[in-house]
C-alpha atoms as a PDB file:
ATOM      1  CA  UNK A   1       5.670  -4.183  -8.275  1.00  0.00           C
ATOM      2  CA  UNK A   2       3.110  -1.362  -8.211  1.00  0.00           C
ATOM      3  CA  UNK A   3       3.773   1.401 -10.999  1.00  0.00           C
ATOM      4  CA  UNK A   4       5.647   4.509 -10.211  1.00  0.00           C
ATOM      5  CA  UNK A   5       3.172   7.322  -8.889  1.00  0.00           C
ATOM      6  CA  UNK A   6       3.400  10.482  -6.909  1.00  0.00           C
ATOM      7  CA  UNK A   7       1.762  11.983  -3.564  1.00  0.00           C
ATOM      8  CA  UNK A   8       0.321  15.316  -3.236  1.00  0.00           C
ATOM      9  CA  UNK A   9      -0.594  16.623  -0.047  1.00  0.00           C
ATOM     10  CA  UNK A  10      -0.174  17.657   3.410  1.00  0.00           C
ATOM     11  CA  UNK A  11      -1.609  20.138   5.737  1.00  0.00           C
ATOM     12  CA  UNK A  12      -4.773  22.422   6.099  1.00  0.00           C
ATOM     13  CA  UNK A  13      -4.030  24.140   9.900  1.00  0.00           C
ATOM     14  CA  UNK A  14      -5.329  26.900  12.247  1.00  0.00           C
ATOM     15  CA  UNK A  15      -2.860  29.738  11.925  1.00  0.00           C
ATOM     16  CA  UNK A  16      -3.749  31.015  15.637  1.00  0.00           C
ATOM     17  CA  UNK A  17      -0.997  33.719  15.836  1.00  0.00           C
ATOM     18  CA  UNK A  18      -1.866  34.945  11.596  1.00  0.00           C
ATOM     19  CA  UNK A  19       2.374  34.507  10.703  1.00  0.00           C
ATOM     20  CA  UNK A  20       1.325  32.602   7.690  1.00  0.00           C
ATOM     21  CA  UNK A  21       3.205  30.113   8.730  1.00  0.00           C
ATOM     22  CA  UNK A  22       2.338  26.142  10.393  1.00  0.00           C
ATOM     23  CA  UNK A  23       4.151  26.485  13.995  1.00  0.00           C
ATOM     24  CA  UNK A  24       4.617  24.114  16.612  1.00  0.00           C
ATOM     25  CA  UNK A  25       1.586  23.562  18.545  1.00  0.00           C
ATOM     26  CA  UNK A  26      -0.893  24.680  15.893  1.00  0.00           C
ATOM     27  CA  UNK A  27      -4.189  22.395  14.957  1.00  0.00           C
ATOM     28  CA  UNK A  28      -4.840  20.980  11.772  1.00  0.00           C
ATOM     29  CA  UNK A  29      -8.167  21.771  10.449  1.00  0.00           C
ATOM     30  CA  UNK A  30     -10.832  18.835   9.817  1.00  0.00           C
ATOM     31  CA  UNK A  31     -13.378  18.360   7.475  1.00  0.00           C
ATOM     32  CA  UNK A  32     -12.059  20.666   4.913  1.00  0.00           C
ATOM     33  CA  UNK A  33     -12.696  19.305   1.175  1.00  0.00           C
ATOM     34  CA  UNK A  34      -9.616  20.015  -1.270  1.00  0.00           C
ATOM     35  CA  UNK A  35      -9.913  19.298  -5.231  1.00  0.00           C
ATOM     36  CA  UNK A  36      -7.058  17.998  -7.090  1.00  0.00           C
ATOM     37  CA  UNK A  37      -7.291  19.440 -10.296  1.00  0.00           C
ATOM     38  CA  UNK A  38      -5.485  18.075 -13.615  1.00  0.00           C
ATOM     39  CA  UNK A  39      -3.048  20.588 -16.380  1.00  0.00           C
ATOM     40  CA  UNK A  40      -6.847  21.392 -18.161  1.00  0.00           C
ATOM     41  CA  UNK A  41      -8.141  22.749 -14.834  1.00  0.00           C
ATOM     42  CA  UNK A  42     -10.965  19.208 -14.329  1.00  0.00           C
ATOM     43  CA  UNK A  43     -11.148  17.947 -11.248  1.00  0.00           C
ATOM     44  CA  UNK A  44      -9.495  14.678 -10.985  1.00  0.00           C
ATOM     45  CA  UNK A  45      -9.906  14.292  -6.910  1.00  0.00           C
ATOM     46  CA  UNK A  46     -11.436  14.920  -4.149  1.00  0.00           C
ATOM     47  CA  UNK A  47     -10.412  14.519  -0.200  1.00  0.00           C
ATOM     48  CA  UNK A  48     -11.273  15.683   2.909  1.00  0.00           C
ATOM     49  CA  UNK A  49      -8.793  16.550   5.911  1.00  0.00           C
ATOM     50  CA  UNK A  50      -8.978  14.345   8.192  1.00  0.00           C
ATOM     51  CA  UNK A  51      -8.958  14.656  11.979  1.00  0.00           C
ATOM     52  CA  UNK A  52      -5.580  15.632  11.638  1.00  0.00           C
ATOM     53  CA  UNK A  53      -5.891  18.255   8.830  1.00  0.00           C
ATOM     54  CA  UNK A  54      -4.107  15.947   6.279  1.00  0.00           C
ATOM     55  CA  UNK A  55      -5.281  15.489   3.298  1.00  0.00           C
ATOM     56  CA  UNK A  56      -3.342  13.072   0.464  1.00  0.00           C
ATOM     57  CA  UNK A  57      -3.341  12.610  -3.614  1.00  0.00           C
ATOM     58  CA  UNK A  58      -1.727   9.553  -3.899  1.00  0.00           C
ATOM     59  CA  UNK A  59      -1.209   7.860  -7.411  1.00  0.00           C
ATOM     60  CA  UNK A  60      -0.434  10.241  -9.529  1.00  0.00           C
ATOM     61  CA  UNK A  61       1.478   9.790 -13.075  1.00  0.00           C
ATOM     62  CA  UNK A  62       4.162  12.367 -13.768  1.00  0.00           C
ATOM     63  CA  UNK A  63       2.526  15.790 -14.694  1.00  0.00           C
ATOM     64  CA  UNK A  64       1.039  19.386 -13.042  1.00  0.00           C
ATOM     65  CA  UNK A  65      -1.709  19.625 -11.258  1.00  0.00           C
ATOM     66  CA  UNK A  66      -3.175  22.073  -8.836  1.00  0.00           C
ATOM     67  CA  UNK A  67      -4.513  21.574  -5.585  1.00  0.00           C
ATOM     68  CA  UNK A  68      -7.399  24.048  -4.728  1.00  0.00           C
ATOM     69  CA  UNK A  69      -8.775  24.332  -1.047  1.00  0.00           C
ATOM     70  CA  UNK A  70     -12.215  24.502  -2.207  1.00  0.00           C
ATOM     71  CA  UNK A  71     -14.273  24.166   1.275  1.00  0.00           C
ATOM     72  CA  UNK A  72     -17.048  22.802   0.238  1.00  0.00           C
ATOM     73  CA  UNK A  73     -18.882  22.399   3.466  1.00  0.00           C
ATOM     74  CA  UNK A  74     -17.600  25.905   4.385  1.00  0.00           C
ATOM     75  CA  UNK A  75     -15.220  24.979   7.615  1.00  0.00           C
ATOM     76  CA  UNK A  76     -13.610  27.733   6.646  1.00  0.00           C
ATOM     77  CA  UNK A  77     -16.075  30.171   6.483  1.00  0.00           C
ATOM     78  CA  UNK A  78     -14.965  32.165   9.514  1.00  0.00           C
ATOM     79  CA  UNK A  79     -11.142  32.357   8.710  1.00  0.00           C
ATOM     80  CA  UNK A  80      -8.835  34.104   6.410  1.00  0.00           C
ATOM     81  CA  UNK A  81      -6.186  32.781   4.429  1.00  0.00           C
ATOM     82  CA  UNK A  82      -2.485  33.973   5.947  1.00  0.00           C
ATOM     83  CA  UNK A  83      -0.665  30.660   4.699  1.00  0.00           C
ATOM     84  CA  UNK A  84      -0.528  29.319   1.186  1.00  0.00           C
ATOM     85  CA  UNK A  85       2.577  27.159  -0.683  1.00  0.00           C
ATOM     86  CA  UNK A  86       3.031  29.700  -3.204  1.00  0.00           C
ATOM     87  CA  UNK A  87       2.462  32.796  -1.161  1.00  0.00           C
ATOM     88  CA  UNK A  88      -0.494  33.809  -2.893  1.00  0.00           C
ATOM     89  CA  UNK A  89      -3.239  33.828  -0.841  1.00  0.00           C
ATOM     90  CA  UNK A  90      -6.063  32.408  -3.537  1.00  0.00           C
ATOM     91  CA  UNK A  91      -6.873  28.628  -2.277  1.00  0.00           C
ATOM     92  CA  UNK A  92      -5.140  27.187  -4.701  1.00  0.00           C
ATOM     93  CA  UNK A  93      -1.609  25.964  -5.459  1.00  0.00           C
ATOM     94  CA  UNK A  94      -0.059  24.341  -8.842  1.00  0.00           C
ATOM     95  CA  UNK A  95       3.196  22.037  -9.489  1.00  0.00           C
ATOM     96  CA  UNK A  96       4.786  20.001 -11.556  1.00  0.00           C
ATOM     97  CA  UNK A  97       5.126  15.974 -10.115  1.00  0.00           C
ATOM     98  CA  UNK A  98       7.823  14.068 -11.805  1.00  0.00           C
ATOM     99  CA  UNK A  99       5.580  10.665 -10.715  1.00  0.00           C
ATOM    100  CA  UNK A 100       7.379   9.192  -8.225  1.00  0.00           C
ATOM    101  CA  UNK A 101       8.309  11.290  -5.488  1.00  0.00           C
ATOM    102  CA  UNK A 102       5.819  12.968  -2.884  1.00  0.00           C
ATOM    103  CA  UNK A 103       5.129  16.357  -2.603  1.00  0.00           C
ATOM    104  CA  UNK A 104       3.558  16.864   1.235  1.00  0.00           C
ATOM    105  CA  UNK A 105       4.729  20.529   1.814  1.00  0.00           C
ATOM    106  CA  UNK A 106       1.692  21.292   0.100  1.00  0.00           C
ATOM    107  CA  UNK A 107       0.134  23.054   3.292  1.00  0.00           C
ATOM    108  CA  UNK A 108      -2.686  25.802   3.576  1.00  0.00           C
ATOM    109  CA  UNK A 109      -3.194  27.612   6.803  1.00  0.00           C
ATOM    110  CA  UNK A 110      -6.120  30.041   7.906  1.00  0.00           C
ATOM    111  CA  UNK A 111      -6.136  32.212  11.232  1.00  0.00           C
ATOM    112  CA  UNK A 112      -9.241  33.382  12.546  1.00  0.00           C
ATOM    113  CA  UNK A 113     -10.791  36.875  11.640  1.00  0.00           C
END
């Protein structure tokens, strides 16, 4: 029986009409790296979106952690934030996991300039 664990993730998208907001019909965005970063602020993980714009933490214990859109390879480079889980608009979004549910509403979204 595999132990109890928790999945962050979700969603990095094109926000084409800038509402802040993932509607119907909108792309996710590839090749975007995301950090998972533990309650000390290390990173624990790293992902990339994939063709999708998904991106996935599984396997986590019970505890807070912060996901951080940090773009490594600068897909993003053209596009502003407009979409962000905890309405600030700063890459980055922390919660607690209680280590056995999944948390996939986790989703970033950037609209061209």
């Amino acid at each position: 029986q595999p132990a109890a664990s928790s999945t962050i993730g979700d969603l990095i998208y094109l926000d084409q009409n800038g509402n802040g907001l993932h509607d119907a019909g909108e792309p996710g965005i590839p090749g975007v790296t995301v950090a998972l970063l533990n309650n000390a602020g290390n990173v624990i993980a790293t992902t990339t979106t994939d063709q999708n714009g998904n991106y996935f933490f599984p396997g986590l214990p019970a505890g807070t952690y912060t996901v951080w859109v940090n773009d490594t390879a600068n897909v993003l480079g053209q596009l502003n934030q407009t979409g962000d889980p905890d309405a600030t608009l700063d890459d980055r979004h922390t919660l607690p996991v209680d280590g056995s549910s999944s948390y996939l509403n986790n989703d970033f979204g950037y609209a061209p300039a």
